[in-house]
C-alpha atoms as a PDB file:
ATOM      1  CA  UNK A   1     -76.832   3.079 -24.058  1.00  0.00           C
ATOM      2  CA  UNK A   2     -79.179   5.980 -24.552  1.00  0.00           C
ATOM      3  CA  UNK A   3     -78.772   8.497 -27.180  1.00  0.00           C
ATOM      4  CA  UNK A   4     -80.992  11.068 -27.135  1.00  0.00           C
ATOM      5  CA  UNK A   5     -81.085  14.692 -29.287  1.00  0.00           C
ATOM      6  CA  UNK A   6     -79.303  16.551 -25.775  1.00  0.00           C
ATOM      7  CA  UNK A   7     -76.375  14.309 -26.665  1.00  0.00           C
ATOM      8  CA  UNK A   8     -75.888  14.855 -30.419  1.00  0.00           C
ATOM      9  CA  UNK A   9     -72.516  17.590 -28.786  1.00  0.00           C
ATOM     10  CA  UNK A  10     -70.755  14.689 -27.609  1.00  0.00           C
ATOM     11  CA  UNK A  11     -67.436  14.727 -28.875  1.00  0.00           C
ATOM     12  CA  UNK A  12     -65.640  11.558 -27.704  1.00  0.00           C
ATOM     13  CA  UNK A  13     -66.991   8.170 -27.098  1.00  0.00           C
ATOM     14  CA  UNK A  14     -64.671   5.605 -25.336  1.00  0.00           C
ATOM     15  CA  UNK A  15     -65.228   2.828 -23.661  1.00  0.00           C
ATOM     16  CA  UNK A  16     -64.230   2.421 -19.757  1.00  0.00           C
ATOM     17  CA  UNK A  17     -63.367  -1.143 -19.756  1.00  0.00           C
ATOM     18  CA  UNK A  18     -63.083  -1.889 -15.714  1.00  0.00           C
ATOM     19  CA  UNK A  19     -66.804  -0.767 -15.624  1.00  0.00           C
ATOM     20  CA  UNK A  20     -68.272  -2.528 -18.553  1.00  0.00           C
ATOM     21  CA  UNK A  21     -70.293  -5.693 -17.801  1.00  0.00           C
ATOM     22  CA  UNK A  22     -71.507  -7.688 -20.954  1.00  0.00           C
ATOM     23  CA  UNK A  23     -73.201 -10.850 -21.450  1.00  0.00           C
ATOM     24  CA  UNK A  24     -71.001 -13.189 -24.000  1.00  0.00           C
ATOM     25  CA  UNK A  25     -69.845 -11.201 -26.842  1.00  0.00           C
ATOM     26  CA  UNK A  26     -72.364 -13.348 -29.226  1.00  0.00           C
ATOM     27  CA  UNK A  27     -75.030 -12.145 -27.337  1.00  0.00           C
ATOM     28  CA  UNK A  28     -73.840  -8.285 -27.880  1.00  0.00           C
ATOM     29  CA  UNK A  29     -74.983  -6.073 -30.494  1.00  0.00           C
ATOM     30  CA  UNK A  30     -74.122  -2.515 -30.185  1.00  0.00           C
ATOM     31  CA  UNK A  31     -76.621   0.014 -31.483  1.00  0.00           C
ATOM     32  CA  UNK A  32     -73.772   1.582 -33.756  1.00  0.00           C
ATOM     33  CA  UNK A  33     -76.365   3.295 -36.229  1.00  0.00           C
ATOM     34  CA  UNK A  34     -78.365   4.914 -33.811  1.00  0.00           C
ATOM     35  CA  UNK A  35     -74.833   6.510 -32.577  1.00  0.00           C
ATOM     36  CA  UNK A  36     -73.831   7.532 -35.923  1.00  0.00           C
ATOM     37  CA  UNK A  37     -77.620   9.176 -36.132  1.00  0.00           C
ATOM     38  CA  UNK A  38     -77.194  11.228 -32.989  1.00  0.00           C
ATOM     39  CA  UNK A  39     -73.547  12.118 -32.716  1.00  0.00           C
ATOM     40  CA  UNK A  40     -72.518  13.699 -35.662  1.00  0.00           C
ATOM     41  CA  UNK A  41     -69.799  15.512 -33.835  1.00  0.00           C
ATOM     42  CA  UNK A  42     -67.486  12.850 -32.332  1.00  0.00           C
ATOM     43  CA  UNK A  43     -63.581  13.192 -32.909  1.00  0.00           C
ATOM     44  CA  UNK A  44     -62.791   9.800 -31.157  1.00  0.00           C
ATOM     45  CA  UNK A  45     -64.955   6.404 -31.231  1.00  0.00           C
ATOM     46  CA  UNK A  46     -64.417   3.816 -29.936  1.00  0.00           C
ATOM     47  CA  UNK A  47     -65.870   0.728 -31.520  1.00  0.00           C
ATOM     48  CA  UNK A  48     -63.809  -1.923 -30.593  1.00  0.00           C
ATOM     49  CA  UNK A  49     -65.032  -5.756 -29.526  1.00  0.00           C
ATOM     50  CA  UNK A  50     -68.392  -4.866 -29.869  1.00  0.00           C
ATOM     51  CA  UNK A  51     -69.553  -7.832 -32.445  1.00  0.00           C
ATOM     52  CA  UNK A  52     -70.156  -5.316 -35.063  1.00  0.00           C
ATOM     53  CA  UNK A  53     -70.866  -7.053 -38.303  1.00  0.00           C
ATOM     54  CA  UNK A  54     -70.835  -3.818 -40.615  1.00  0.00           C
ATOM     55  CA  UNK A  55     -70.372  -0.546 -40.597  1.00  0.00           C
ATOM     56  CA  UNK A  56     -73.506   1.644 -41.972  1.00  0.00           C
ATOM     57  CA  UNK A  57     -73.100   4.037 -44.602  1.00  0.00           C
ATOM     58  CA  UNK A  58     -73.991   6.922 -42.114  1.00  0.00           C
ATOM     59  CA  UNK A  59     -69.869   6.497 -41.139  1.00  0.00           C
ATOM     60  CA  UNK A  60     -69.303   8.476 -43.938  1.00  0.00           C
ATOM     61  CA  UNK A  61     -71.300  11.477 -42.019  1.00  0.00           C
ATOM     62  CA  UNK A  62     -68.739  12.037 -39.080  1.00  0.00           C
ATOM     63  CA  UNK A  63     -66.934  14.669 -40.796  1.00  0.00           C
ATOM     64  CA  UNK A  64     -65.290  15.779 -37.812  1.00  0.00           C
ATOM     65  CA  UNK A  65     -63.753  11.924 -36.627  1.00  0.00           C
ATOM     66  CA  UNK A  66     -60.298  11.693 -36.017  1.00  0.00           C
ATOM     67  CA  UNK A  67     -59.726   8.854 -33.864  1.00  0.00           C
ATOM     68  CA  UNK A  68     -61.398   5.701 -34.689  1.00  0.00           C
ATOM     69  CA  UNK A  69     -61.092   1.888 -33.238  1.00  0.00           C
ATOM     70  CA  UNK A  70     -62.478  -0.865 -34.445  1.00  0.00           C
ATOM     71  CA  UNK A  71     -60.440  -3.358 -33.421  1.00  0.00           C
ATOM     72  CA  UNK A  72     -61.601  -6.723 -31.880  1.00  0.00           C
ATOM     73  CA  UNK A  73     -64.609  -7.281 -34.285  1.00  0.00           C
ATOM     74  CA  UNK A  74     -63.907 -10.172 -36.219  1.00  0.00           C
ATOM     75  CA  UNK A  75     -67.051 -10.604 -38.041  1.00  0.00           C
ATOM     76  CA  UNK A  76     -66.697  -7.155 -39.583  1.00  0.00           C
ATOM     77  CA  UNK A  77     -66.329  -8.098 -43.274  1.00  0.00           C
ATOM     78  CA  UNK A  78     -65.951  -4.147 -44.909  1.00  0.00           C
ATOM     79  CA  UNK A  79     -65.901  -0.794 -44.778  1.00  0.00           C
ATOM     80  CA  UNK A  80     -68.516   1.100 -46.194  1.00  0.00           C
ATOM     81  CA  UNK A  81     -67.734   3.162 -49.335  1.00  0.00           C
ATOM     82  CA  UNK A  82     -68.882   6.179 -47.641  1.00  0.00           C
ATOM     83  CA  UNK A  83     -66.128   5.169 -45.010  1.00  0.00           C
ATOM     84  CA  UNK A  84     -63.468   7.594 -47.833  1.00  0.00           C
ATOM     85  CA  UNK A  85     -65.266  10.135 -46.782  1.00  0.00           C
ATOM     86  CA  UNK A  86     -63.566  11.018 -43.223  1.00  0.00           C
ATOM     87  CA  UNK A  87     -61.121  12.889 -44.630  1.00  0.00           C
ATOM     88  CA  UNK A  88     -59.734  14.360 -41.422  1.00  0.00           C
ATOM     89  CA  UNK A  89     -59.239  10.797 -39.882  1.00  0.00           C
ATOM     90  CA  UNK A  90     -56.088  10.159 -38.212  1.00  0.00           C
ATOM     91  CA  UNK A  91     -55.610   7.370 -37.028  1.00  0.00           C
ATOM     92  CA  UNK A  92     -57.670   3.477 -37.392  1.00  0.00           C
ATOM     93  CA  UNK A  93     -56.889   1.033 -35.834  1.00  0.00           C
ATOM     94  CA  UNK A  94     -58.391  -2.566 -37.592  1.00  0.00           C
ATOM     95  CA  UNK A  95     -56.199  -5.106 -35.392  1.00  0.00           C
ATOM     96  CA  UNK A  96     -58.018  -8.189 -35.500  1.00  0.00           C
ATOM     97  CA  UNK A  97     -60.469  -7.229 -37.836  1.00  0.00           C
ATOM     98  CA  UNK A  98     -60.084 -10.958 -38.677  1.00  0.00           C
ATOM     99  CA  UNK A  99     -63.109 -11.573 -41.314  1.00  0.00           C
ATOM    100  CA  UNK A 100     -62.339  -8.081 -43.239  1.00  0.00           C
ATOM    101  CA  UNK A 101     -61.974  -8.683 -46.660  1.00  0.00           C
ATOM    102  CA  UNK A 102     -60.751  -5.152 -48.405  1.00  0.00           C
ATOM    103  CA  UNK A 103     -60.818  -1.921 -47.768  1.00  0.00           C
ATOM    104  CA  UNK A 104     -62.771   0.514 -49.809  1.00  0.00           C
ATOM    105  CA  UNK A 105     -61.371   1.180 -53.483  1.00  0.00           C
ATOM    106  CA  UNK A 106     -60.742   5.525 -52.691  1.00  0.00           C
ATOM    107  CA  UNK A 107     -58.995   4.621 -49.294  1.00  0.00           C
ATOM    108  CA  UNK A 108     -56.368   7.006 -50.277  1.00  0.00           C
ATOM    109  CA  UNK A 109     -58.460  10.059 -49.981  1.00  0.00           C
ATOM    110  CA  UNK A 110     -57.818   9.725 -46.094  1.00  0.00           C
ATOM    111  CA  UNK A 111     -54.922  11.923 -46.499  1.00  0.00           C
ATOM    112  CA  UNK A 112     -54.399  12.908 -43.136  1.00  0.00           C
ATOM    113  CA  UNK A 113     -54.518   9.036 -42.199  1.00  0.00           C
ATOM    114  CA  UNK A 114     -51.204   8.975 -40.207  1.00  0.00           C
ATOM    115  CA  UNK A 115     -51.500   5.336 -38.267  1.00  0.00           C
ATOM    116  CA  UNK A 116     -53.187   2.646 -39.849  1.00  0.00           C
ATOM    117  CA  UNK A 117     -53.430  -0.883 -38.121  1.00  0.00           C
ATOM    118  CA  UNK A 118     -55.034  -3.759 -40.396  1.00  0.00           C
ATOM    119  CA  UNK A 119     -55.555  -7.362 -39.290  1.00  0.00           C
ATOM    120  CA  UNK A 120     -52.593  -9.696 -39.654  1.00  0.00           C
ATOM    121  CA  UNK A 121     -54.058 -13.249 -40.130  1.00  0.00           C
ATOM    122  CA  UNK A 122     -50.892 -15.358 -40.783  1.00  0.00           C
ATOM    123  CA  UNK A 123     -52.393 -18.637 -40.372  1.00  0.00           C
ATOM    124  CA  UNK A 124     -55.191 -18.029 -42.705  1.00  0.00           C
ATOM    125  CA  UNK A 125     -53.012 -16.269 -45.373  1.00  0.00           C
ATOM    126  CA  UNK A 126     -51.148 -19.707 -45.850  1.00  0.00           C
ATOM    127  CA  UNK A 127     -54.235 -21.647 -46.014  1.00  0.00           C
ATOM    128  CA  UNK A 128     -56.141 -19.429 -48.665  1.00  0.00           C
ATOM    129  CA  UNK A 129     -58.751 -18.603 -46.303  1.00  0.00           C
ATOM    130  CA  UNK A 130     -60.697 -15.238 -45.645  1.00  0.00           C
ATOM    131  CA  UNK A 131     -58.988 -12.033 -44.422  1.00  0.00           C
ATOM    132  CA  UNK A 132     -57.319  -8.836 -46.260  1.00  0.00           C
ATOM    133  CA  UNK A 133     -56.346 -10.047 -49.245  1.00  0.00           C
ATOM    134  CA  UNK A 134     -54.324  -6.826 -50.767  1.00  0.00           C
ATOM    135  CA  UNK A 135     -53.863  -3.123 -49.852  1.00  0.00           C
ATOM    136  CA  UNK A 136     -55.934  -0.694 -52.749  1.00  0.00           C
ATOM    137  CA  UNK A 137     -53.952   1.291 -55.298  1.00  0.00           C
ATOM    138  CA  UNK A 138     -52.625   4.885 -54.757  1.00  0.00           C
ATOM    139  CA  UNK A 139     -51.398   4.077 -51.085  1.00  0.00           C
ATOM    140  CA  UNK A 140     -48.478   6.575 -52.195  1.00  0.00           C
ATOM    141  CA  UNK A 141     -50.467   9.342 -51.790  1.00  0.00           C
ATOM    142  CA  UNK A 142     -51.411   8.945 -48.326  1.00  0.00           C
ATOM    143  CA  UNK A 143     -48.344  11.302 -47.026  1.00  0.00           C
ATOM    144  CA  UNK A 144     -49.340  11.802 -43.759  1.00  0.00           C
ATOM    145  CA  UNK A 145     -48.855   8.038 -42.946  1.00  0.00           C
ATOM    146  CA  UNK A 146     -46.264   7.061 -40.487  1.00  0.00           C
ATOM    147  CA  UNK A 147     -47.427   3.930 -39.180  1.00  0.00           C
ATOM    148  CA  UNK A 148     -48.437   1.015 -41.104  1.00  0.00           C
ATOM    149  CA  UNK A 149     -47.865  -1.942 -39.202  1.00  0.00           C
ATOM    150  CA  UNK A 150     -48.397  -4.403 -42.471  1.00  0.00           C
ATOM    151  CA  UNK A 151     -48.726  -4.007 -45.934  1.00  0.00           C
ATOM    152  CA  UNK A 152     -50.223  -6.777 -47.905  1.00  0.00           C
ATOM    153  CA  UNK A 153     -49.221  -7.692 -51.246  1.00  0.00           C
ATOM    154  CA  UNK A 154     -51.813  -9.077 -53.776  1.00  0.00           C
ATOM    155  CA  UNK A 155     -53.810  -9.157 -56.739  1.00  0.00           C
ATOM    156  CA  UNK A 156     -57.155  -7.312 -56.726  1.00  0.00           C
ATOM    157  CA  UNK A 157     -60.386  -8.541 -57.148  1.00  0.00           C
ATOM    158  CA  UNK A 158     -62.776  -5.647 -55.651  1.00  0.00           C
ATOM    159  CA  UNK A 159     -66.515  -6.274 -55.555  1.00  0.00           C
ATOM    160  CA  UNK A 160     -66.519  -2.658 -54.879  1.00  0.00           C
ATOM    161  CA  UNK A 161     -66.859  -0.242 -57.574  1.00  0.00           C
END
């Protein structure tokens, strides 16, 4: 992938599957910060099975994102706190997002938010293992949502302030 300042219009960044050839996905790390560095004006991203392990703060920075997958990267544990701040974000998709934990404390402030996807780890929910544990407080406010396929019920215990 090369990002380079003559690319830092680019609007839309999806993946062409059919054409894509990749070594084992272990062996993949996508250079997701240097994107977020360069294209500041993307609408849509597409993130998803890349092996991403964490988001960097510089999310917070596409102001202009309103399409975003991340699904298929089940090592990614959470969202950045600056993640609140795409406020024109539309949809996310998180759909086997297996090893995410929570999702940032102000989610709510995506108000324009309208389909939301989260991870739906059955088996590990009845074991006590890892996974989303509990949706964040003022979820009421998010008006604009229409799709939810889950909501998960259960206490809080943030590590993120």
């Amino acid at each position: 992938c090369f990002i380079t300042a003559t690319t830092a219009k680019i609007r839309s960044y999806v993946q062409v599957r059919e054409y894509c050839v990749r070594a084992s996905a272990e062996d993949v790390q996508f250079p997701v910060r240097a994107l977020l560095a360069n294209w500041r004006s993307l609408r849509v991203l597409d993130l998803s099975a890349l092996n991403i392990t964490d988001l960097p703060n510089a999310i917070g920075r596409l102001l202009h994102l309103r399409w975003l997958d991340l699904s298929r990267n089940g090592k990614l544990k959470m969202l950045p706190k600056s993640f609140t701040k795409l406020i024109n974000l539309q949809f996310l998709d998180l759909w086997k997002c297996d090893s995410l934990e929570e999702l940032p404390e102000d989610f709510n402030e995506l108000v324009h938010l309208r389909r939301l996807f989260v991870p739906v780890r059955n088996s590990l929910l009845r074991a006590g293992g890892n996974g989303l544990r509990y949706m964040p407080l003022g979820m009421e406010k998010m008006a604009c949502l229409t799709t939810l396929n889950m909501f998960i019920l259960g206490q809080r215990k943030s590590s993120m302030k």
